[in-house]
N, C-alpha and C. Protein backbone atom coordinates (compact mmCIF):
# COMPACT_ATOMS: atom_id res chain seq x y z
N UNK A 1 -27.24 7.75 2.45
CA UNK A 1 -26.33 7.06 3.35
C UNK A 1 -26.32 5.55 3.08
N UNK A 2 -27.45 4.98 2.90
CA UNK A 2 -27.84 3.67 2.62
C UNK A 2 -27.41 3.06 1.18
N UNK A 3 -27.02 4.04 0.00
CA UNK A 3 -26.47 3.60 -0.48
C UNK A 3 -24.86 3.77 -0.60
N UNK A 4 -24.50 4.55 -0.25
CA UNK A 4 -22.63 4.98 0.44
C UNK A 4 -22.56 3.17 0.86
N UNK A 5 -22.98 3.46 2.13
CA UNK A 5 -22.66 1.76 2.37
C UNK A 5 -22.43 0.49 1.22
N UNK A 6 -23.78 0.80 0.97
CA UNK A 6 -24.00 -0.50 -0.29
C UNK A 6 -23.00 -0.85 -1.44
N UNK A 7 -22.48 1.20 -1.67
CA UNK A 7 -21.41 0.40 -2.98
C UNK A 7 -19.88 0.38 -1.84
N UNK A 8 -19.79 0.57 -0.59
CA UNK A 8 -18.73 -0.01 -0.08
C UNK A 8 -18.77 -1.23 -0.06
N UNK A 9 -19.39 -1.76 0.35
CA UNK A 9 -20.04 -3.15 0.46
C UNK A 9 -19.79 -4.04 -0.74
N UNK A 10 -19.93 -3.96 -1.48
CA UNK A 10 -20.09 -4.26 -3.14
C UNK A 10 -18.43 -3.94 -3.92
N UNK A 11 -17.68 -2.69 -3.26
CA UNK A 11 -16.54 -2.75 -3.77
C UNK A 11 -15.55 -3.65 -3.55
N UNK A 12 -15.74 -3.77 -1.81
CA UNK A 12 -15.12 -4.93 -1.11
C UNK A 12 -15.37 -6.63 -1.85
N UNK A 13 -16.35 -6.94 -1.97
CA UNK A 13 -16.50 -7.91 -2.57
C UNK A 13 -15.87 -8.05 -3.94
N UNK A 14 -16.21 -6.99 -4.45
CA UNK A 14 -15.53 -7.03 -6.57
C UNK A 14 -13.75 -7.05 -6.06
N UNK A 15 -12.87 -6.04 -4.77
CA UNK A 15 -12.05 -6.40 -4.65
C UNK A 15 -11.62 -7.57 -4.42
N UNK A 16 -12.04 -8.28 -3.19
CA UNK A 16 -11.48 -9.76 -2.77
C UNK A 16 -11.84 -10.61 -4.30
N UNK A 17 -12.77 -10.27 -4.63
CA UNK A 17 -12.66 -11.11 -5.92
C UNK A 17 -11.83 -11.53 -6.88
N UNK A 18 -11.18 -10.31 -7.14
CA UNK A 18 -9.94 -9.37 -8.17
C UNK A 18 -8.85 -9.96 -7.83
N UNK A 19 -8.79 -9.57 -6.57
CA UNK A 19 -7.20 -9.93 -5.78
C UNK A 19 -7.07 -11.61 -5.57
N UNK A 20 -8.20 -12.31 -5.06
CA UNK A 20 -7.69 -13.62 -5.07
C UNK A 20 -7.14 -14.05 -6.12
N UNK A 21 -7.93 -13.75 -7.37
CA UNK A 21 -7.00 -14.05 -8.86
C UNK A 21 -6.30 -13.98 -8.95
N UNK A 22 -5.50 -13.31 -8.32
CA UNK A 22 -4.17 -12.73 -9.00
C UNK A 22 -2.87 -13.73 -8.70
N UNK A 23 -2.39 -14.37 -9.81
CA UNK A 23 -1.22 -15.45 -9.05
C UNK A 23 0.17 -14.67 -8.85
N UNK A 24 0.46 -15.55 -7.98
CA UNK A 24 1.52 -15.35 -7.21
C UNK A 24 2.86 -14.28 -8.22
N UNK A 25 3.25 -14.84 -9.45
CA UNK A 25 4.12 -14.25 -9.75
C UNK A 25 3.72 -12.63 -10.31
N UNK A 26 2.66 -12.23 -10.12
CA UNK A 26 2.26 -10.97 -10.68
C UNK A 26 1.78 -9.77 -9.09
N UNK A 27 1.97 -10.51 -8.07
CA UNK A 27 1.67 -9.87 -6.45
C UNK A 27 2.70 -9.26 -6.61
N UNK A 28 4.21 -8.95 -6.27
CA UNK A 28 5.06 -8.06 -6.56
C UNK A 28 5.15 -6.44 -7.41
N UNK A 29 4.65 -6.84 -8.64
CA UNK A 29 4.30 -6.06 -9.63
C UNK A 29 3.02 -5.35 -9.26
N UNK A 30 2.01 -5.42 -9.09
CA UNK A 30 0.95 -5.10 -8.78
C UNK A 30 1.01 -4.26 -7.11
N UNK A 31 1.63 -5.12 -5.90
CA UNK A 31 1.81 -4.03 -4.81
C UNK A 31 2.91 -2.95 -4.99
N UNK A 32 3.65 -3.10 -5.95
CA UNK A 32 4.42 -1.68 -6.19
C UNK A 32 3.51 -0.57 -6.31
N UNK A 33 2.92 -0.82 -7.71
CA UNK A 33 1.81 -0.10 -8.08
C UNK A 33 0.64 0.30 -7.34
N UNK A 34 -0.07 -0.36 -6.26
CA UNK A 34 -0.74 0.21 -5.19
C UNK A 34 0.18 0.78 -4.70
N UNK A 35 1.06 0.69 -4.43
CA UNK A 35 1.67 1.87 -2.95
C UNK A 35 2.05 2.74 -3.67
N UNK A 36 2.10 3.18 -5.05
CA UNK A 36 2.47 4.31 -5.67
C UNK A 36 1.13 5.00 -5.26
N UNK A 37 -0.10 4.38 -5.93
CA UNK A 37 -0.79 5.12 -5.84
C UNK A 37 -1.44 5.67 -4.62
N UNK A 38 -1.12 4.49 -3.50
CA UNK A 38 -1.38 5.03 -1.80
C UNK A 38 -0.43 6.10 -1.20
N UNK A 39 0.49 6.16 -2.22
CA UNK A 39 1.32 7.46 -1.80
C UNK A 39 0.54 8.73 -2.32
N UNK A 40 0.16 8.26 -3.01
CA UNK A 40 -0.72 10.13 -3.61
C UNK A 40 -1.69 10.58 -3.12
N UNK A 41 -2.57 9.28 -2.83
CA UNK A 41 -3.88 9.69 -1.20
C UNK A 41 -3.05 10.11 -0.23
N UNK A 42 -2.12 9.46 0.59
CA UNK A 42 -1.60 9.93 1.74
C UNK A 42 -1.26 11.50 1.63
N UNK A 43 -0.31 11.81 0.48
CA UNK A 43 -0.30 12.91 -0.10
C UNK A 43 -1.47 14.27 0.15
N UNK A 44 -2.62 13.80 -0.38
CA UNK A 44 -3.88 14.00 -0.47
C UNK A 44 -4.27 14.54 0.86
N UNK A 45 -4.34 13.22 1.83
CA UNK A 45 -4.86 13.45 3.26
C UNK A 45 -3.88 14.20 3.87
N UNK A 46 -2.92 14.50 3.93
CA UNK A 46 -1.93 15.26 4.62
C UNK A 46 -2.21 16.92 4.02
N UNK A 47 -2.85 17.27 2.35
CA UNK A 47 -3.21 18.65 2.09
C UNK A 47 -4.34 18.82 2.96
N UNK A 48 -5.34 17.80 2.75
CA UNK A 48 -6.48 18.14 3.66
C UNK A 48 -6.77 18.50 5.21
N UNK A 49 -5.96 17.43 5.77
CA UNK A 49 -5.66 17.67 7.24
C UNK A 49 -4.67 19.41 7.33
N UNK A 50 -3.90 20.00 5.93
CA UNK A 50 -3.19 21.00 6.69
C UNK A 50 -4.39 22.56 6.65
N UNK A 51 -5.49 21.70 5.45
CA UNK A 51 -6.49 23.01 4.98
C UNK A 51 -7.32 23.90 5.73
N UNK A 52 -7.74 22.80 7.04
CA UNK A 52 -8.24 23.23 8.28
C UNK A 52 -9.95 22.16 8.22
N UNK A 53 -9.87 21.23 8.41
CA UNK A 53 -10.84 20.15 8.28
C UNK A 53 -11.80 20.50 10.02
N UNK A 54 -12.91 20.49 9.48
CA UNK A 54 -14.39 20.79 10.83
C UNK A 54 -14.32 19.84 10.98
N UNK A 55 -14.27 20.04 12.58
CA UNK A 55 -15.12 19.34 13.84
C UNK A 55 -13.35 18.14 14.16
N UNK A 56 -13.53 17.75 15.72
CA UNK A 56 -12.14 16.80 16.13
C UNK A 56 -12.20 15.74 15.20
N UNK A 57 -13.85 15.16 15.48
CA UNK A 57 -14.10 13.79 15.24
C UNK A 57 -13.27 13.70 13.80
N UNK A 58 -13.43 14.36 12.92
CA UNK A 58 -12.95 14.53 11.21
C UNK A 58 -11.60 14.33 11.46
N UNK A 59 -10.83 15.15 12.16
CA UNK A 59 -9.95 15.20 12.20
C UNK A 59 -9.06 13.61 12.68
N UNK A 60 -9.64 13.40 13.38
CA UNK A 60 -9.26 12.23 14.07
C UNK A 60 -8.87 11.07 13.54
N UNK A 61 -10.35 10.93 12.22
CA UNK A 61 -10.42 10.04 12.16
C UNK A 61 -9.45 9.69 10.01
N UNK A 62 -8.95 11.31 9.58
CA UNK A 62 -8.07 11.70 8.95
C UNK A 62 -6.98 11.39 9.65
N UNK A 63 -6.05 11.80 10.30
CA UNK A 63 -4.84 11.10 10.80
C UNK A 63 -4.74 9.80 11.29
N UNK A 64 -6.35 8.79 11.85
CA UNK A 64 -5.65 7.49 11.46
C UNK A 64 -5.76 6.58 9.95
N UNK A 65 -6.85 7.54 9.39
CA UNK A 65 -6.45 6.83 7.80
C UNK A 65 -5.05 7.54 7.43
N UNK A 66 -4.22 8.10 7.60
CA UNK A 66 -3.13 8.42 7.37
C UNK A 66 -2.21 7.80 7.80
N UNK A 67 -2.36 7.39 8.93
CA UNK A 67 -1.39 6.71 9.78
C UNK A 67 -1.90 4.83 9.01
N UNK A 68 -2.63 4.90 8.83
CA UNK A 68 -2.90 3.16 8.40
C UNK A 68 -2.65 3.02 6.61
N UNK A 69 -2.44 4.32 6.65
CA UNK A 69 -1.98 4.07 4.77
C UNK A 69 -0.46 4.17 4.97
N UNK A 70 0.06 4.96 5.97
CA UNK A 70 1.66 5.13 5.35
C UNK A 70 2.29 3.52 6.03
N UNK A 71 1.57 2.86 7.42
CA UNK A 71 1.55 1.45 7.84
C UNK A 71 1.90 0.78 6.45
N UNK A 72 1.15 0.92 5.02
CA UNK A 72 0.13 0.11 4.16
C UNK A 72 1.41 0.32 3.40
N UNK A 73 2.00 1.73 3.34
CA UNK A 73 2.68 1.87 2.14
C UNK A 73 4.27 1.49 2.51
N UNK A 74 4.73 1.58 3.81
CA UNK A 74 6.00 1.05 4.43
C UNK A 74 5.89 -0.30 3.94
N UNK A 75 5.09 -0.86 4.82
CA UNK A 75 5.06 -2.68 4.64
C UNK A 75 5.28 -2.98 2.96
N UNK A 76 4.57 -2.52 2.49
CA UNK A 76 4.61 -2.96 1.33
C UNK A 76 5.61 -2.90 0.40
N UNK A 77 6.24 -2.06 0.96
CA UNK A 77 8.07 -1.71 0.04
C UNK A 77 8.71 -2.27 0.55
N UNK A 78 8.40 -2.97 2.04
CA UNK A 78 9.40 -3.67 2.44
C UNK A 78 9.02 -5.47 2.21
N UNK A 79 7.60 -5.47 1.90
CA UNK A 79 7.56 -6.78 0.77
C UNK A 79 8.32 -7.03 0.12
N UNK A 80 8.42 -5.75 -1.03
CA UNK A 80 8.73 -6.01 -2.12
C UNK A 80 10.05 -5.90 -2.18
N UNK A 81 10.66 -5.05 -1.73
CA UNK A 81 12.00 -5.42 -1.59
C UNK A 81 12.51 -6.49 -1.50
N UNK A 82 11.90 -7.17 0.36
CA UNK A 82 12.10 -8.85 0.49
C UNK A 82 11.86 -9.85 -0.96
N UNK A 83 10.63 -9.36 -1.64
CA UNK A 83 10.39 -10.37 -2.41
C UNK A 83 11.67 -10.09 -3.64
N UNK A 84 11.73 -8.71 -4.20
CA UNK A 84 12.56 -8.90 -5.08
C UNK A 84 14.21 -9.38 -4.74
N UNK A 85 15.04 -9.09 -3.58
CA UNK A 85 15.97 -9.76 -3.00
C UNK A 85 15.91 -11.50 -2.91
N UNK A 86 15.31 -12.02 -3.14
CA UNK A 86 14.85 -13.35 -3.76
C UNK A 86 15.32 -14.10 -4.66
N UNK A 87 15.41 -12.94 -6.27
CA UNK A 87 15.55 -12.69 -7.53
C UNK A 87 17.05 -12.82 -7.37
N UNK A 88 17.89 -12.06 -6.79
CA UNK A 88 19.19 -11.72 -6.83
C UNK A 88 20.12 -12.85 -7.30
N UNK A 89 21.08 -12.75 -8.03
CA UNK A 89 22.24 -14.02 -8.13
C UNK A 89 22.98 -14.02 -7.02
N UNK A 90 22.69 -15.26 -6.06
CA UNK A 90 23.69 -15.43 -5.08
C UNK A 90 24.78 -15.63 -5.14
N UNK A 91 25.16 -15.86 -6.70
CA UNK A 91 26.65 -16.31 -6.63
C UNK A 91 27.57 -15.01 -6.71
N UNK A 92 27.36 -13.85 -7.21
CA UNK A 92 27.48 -12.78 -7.34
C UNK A 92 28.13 -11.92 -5.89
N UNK A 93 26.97 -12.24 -5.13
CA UNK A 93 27.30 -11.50 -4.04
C UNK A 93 27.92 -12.71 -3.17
N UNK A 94 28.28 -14.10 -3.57
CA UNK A 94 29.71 -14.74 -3.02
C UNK A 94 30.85 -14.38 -3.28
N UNK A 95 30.79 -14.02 -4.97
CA UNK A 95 32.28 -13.82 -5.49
C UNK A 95 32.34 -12.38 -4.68
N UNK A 96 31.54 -11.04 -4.73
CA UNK A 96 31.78 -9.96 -4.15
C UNK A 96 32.87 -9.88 -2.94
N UNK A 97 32.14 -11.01 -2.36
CA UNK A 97 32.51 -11.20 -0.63
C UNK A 97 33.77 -11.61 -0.27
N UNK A 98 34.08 -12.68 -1.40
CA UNK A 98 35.25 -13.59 -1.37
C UNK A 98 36.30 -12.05 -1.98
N UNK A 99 36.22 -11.28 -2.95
CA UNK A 99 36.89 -9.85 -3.41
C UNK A 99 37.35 -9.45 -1.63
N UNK A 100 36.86 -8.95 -1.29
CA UNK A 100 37.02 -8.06 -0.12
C UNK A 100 37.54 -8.59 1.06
């Protein structure tokens, strides 16, 4: 048990480490790619929760990591969206506007 903790403990740290690095123009690119892959756990936890998982507490505590990943994986498409809508040629969608 004592070591479960320890390499949580230790992952968290090598993460914040990782992630502060990371500059700004490469955060876009990179949270796509997590929420792909937080889609395949969620995935994951939703077979498990249908398999028949012992005891409430398990259960419980499976539907709110489920519920705090699909939180994880919404927000984050709707980052990126925002962020890539950014990118767009505004002049483009003037001339569009001025068309119609």
């Amino acid at each position: 048990m004592l070591q479960n903790i320890a390499i949580l403990v230790l992952a968290g740290f090598v993460g914040f480490a990782v992630i502060s690095k990371v500059p700004n123009t490469l955060h876009t690119p990179l949270m796509s790619g997590t929420n792909a892959i937080h889609g395949i756990v969620l995935l994951g936890g939703l077979i498990v929760l249908g398999t028949g998982v012992e005891g409430v507490f398990n259960k419980i505590l499976l539907v709110i990591a489920i519920a705090f990943g699909t939180i994880n994986v919404v927000g984050g498409f709707l980052v990126t969206d925002r962020m890539l809508a950014m990118f767009k040629d505004k002049r483009a969608d003037r001339d569009k506007g001025a068309d119609s």
